[in-house]
C-alpha atoms as a PDB file:
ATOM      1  CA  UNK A   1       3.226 -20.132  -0.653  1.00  0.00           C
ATOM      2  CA  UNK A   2       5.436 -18.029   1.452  1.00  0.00           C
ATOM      3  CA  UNK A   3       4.514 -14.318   2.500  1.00  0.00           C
ATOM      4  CA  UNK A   4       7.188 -12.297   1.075  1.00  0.00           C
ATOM      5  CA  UNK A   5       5.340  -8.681   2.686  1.00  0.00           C
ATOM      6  CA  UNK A   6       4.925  -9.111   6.082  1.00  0.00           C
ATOM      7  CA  UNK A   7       1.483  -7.754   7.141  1.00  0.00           C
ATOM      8  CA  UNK A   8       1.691  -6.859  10.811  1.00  0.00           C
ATOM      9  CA  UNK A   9      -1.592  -5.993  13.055  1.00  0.00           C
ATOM     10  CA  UNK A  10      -2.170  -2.751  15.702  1.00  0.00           C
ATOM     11  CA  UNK A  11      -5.557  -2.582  16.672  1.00  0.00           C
ATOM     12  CA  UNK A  12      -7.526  -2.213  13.594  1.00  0.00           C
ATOM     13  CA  UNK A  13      -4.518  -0.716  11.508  1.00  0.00           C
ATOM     14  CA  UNK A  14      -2.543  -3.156   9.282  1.00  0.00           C
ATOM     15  CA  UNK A  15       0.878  -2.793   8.113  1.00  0.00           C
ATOM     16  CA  UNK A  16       2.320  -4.119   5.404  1.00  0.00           C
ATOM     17  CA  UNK A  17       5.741  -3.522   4.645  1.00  0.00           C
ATOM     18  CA  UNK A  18       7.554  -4.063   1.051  1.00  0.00           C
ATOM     19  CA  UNK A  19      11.308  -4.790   1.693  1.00  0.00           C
ATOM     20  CA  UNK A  20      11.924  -6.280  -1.660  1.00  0.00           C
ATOM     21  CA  UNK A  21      11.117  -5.492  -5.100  1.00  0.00           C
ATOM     22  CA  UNK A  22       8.231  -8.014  -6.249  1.00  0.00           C
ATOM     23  CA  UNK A  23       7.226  -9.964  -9.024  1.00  0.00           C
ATOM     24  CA  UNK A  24       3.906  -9.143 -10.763  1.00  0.00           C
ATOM     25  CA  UNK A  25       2.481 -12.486  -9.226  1.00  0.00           C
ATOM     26  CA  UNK A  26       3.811 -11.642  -5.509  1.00  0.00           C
ATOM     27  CA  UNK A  27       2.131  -7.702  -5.788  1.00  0.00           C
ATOM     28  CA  UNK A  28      -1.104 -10.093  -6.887  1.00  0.00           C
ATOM     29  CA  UNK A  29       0.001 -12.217  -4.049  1.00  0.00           C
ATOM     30  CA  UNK A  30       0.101  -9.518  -1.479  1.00  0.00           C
ATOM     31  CA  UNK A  31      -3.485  -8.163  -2.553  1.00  0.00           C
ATOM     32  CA  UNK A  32      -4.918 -11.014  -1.796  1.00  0.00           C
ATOM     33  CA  UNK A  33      -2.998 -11.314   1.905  1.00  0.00           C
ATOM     34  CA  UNK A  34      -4.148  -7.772   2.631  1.00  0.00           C
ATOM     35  CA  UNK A  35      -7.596  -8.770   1.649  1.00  0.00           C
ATOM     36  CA  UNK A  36      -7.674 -11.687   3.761  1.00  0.00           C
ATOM     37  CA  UNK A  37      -6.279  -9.837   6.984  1.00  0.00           C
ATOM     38  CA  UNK A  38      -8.503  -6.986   6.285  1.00  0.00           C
ATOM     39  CA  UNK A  39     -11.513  -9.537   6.443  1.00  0.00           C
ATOM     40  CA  UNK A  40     -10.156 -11.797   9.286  1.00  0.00           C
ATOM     41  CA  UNK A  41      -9.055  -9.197  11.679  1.00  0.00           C
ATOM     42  CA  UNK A  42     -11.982  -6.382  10.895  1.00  0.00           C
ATOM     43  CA  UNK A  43      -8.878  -4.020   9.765  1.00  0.00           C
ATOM     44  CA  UNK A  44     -10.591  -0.241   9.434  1.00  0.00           C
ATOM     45  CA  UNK A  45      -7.062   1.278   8.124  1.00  0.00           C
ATOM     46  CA  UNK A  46      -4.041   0.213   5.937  1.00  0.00           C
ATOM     47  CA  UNK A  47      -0.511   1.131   5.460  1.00  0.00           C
ATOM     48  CA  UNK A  48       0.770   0.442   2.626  1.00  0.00           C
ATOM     49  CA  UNK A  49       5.048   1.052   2.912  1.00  0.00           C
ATOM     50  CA  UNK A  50       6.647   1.063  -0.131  1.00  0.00           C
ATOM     51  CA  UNK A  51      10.035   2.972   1.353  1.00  0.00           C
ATOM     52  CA  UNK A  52      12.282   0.136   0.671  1.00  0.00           C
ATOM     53  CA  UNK A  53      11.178   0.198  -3.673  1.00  0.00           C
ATOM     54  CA  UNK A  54      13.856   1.126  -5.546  1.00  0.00           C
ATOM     55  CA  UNK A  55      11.346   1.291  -8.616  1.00  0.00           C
ATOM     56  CA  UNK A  56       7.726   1.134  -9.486  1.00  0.00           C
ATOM     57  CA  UNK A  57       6.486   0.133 -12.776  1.00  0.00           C
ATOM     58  CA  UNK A  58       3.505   1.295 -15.031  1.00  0.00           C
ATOM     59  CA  UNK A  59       1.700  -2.446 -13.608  1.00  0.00           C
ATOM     60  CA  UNK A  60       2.931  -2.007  -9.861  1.00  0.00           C
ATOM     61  CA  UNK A  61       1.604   1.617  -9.915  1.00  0.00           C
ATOM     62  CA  UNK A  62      -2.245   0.163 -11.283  1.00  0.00           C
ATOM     63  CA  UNK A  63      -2.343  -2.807  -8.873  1.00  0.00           C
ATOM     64  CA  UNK A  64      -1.251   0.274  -6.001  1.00  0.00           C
ATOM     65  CA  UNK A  65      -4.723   1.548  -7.150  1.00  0.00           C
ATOM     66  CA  UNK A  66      -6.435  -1.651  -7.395  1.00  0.00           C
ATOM     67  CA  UNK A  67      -4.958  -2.487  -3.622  1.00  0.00           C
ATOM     68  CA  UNK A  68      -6.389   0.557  -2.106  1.00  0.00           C
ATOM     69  CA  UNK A  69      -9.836   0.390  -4.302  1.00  0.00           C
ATOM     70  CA  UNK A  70     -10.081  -3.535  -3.124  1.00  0.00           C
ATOM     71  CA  UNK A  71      -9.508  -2.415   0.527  1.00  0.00           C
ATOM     72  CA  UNK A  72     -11.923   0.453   0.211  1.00  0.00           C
ATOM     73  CA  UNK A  73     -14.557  -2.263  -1.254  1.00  0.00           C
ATOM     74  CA  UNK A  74     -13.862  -3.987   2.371  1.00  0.00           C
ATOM     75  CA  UNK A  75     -14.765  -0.660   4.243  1.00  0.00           C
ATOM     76  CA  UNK A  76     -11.294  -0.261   5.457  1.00  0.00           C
ATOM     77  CA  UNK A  77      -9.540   3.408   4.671  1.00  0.00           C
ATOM     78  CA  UNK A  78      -5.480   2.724   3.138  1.00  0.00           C
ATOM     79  CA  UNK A  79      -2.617   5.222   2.576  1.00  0.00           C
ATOM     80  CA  UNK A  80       0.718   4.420   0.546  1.00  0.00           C
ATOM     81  CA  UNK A  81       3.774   5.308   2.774  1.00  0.00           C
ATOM     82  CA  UNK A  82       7.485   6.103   1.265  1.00  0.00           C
ATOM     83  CA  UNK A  83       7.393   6.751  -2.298  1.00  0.00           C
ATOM     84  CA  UNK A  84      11.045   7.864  -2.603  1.00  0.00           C
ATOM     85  CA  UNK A  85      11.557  10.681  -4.596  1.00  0.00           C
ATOM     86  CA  UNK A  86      13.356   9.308  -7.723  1.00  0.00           C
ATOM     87  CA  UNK A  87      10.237   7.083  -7.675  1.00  0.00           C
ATOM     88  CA  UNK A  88       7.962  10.006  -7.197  1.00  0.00           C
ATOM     89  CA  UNK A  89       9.385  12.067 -10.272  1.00  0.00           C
ATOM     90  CA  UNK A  90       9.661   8.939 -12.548  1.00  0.00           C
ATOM     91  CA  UNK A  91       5.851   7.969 -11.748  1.00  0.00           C
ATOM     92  CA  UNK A  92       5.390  11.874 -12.977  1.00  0.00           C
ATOM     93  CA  UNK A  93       7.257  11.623 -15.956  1.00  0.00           C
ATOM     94  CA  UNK A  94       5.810   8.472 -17.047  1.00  0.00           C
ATOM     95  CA  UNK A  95       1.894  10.056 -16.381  1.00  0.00           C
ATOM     96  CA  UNK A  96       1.752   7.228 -13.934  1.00  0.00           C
ATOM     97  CA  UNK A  97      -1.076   8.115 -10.903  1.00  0.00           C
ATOM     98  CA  UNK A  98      -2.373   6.664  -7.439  1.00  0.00           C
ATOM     99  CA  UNK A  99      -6.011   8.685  -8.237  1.00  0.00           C
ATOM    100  CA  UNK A 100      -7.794   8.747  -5.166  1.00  0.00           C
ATOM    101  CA  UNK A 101      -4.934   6.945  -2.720  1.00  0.00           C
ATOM    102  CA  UNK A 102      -3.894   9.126   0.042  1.00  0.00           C
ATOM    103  CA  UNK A 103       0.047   8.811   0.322  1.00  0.00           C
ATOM    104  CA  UNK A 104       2.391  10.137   3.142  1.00  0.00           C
ATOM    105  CA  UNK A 105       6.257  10.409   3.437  1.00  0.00           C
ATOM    106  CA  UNK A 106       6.845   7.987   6.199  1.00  0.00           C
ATOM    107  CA  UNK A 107       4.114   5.736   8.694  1.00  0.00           C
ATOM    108  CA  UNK A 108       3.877   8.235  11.354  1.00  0.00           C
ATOM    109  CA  UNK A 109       2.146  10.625   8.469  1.00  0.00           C
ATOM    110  CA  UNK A 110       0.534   8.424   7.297  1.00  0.00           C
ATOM    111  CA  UNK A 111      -1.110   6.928  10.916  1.00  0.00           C
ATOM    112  CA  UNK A 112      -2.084  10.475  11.120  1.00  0.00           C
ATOM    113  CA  UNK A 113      -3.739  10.929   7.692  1.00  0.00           C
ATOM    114  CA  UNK A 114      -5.726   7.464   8.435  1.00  0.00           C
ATOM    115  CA  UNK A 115      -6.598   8.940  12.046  1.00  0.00           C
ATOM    116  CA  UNK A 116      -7.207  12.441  11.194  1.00  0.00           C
ATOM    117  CA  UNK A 117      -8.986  11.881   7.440  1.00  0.00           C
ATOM    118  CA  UNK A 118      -6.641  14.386   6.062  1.00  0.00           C
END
């Protein structure tokens, strides 16, 4: 199967970056590949960039929660990166929530949130 979200190491950060809007089988897809670098590389953090969405649907917004609870079950800390605004308000009209998953405007905030625990 080919990796449609590249997952790119830094020390024990991962990045994985969304440039395309996803099937519910490829966001299933991608849990498992963050999973599995998690694991194989000892990951301790995990960016999660969504920037590039131009939508996120009731489904895409649970499996955001199930990404970062499955990563937290590995010990590693994750933060979601880039909700775009439209996104953000649509997610708040709709009553759709990422409980308990720090999120940050672009990676730089959200390397520091991961560093810093804010």
């Amino acid at each position: 199967m080919v990796r449609r979200v590249p997952i790119i190491s830094q020390g024990d950060l991962l990045i994985a970056a969304v440039q395309e809007e996803l099937s519910d089988s490829d966001i299933q897809e991608m849990q498992n590949q963050i999973l599995l670098e998690v694991t194989r590389l000892a990951a301790s953090k995990v960016i999660l960039d969504v920037s590039l969405l131009d939508v996120i649907d009731s489904y895409g917004t649970r499996m955001l929660s199930d990404i970062a609870a499955s990563v937290a079950l590995r010990g590693a800390k994750i933060a979601i990166v880039g909700i775009r605004p439209e996104i953000a308000m649509a997610m708040v009209l709709l009553g759709l929530k990422l409980e308990n998953v720090p999120t940050a405007l672009n990676l730089d905030h959200g390397i520091a949130i991961l560093r810093d625990g804010l």
